[in-house]
Protein backbone atom coordinates (compact mmCIF):
# COMPACT_ATOMS: atom_id res chain seq x y z
CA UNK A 1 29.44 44.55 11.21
CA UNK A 2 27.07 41.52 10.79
CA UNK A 3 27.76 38.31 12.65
CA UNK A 4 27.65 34.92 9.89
CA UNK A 5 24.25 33.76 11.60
CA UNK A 6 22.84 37.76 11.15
CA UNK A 7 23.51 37.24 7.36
CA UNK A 8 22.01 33.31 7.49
CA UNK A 9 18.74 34.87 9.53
CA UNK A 10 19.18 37.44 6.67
CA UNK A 11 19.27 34.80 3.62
CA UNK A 12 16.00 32.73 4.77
CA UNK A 13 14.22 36.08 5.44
CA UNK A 14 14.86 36.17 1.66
CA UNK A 15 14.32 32.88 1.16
CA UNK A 16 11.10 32.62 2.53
CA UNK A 17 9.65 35.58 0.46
CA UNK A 18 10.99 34.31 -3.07
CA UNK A 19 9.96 31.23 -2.14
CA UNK A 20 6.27 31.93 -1.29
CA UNK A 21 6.19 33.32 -4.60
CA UNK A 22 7.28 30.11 -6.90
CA UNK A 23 6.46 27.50 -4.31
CA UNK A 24 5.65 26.24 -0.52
CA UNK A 25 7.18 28.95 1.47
CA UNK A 26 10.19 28.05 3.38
CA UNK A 27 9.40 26.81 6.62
CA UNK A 28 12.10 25.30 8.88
CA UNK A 29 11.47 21.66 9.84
CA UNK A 30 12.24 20.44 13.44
CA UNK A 31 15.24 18.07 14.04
CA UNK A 32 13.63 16.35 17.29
CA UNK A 33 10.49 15.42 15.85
CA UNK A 34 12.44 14.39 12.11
CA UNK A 35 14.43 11.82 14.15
CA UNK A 36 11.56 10.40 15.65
CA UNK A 37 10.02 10.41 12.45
CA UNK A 38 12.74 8.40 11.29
CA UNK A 39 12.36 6.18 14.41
CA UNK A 40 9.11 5.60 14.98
CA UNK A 41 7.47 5.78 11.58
CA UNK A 42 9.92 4.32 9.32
CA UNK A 43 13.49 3.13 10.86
CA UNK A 44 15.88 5.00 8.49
CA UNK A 45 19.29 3.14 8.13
CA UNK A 46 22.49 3.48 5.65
CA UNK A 47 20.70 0.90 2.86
CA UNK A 48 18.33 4.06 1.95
CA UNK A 49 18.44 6.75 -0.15
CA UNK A 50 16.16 9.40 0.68
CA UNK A 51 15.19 12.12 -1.48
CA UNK A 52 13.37 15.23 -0.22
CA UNK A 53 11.02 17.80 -2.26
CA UNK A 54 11.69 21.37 -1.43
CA UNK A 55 14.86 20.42 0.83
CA UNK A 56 15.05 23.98 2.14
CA UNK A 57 17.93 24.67 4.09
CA UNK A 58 18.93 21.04 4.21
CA UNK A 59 17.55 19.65 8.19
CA UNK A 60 16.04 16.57 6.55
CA UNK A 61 18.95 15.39 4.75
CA UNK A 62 21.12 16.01 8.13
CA UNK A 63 19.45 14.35 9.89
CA UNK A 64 18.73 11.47 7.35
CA UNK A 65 22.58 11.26 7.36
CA UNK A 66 22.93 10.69 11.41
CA UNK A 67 20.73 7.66 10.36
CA UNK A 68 23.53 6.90 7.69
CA UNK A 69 21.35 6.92 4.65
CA UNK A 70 22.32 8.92 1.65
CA UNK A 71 19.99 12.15 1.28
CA UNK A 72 19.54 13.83 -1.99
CA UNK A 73 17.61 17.25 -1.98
CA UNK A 74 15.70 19.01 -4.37
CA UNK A 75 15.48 22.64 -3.88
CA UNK A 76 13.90 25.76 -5.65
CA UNK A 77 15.37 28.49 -4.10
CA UNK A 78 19.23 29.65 -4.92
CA UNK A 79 19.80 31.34 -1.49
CA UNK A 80 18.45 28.16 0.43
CA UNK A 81 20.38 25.55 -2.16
CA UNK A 82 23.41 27.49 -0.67
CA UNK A 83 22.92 27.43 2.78
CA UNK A 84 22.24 23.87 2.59
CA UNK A 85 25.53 23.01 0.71
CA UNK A 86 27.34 25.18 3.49
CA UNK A 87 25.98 22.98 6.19
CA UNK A 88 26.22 19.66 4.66
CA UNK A 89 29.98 20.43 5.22
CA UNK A 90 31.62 18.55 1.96
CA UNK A 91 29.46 15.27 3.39
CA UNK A 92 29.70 13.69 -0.39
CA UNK A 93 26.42 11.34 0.79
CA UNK A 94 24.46 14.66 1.22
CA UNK A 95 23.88 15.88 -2.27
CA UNK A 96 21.71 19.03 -2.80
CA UNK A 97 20.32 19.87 -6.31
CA UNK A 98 19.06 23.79 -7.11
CA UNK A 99 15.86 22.04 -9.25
CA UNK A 100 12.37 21.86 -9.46
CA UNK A 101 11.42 18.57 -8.28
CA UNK A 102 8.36 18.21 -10.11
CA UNK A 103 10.78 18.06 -13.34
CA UNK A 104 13.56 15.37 -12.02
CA UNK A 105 14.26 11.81 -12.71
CA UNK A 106 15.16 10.70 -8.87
CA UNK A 107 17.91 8.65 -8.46
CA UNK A 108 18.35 5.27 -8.99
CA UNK A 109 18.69 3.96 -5.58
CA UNK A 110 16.01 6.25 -4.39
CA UNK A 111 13.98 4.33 -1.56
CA UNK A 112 12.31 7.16 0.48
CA UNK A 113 10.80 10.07 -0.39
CA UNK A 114 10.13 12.59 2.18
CA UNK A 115 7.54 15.81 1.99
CA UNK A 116 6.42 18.55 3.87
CA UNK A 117 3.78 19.99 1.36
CA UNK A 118 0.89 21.62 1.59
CA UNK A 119 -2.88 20.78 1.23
CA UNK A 120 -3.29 22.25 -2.32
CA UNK A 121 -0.28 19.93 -3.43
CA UNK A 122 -0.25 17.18 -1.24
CA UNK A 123 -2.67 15.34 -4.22
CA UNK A 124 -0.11 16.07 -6.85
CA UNK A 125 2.88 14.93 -5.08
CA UNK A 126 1.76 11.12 -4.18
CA UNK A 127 1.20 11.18 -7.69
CA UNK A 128 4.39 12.34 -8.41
CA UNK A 129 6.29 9.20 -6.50
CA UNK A 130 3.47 7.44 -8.27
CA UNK A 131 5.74 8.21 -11.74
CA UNK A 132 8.84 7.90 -9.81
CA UNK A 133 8.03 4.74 -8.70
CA UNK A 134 6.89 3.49 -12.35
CA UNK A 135 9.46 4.52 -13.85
CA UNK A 136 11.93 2.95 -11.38
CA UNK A 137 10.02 -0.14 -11.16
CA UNK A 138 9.43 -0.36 -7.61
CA UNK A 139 7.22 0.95 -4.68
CA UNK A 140 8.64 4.10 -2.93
CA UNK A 141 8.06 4.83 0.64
CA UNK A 142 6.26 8.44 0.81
CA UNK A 143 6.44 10.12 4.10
CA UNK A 144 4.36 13.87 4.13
CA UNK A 145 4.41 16.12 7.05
CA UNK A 146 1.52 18.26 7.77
CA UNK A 147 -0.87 16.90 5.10
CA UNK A 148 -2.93 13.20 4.65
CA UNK A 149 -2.88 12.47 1.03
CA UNK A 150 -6.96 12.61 0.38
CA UNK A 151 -8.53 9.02 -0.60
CA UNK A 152 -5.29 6.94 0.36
CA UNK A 153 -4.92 5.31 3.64
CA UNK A 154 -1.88 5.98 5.21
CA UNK A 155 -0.07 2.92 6.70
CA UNK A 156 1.47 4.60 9.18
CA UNK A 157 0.88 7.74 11.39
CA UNK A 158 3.21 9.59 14.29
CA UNK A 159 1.94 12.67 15.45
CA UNK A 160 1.88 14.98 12.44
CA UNK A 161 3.71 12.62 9.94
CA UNK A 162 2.18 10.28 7.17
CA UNK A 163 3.60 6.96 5.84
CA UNK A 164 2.41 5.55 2.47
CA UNK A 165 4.35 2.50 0.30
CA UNK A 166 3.46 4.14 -3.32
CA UNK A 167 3.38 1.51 -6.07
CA UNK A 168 4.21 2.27 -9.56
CA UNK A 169 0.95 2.47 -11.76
CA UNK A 170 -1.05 -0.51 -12.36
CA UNK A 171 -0.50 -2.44 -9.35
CA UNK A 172 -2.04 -2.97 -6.41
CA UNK A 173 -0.76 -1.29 -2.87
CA UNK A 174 1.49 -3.33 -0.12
CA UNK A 175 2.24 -2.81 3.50
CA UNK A 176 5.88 -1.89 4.74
């Protein structure tokens, strides 16, 4: 008989292969160095809304939550849409969306947008919260993992992390 956490291991084994295939794969994202992310770089608190791009299975948004902001996730992947919905635990401040996120309006409230992409999309996101941002009629706060958007100075660095204020099209780029 198989334990619940054989079957979880199971599911991102899964994951991470259909994943590869449409998208980033799945790669899990560490909880120590996401809070001091959220410390250091930009001091999360309950007035944001954060929405993360390929939300996998859900660490980001957990621990967005222990900072008390609202955390909305975008996610690809049916298997880890799932497990993330499992672990948020009913927490109705922790919504997770099966979607593409390069074809969703973010919310409204939306002030931080968190992403752990890769080099060959890394480009294409910023521009992304570019639209977001336009379209909501107000700079975003863009935080990438891994990746330095190319041409754009960051404002903010901690260890492998990246902080950029993103202002909607046509005007000129502020400080946090």
């Amino acid at each position: 008989m198989f334990t619940s956490g054989a079957i979880i291991v199971a599911l991102i084994i899964v994951a991470a292969g259909f994943t590869a295939l449409f998208g980033a794969p799945y790669v899990p994202s560490k909880r120590k160095d996401i809070r001091q992310a959220f410390t250091a770089l930009y001091p999360l608190t309950a007035r944001d809304t954060l929405v993360d791009l390929g939300s996998g299975d859900g660490t980001v948004l957990r621990v967005a939550r222990e900072f008390g902001a609202t955390a909305v996730g975008y996610e690809l992947h049916p298997v880890l849409t799932l497990i993330s919905r499992m672990l948020a635990r009913g927490d109705k401040k922790q919504i997770v969306q099966q979607a593409n996120y390069w074809r969703v309006q973010f919310p409204g409230q939306t002030t931080v947008v968190y992403a752990f992409s890769d080099g060959r999309d890394i480009q294409k996101t910023y521009q992304l919260v570019q639209r977001q941002a336009t379209h909501l009629g107000r700079a975003l706060v863009l935080i990438t993992y891994g990746f330095a958007v190319p041409g754009v100075a960051a404002h903010a660095t901690h260890r492998a992390y990246f902080l950029y204020t993103v202002q909607p099209c046509g005007e000129a780029a502020a400080h946090v």
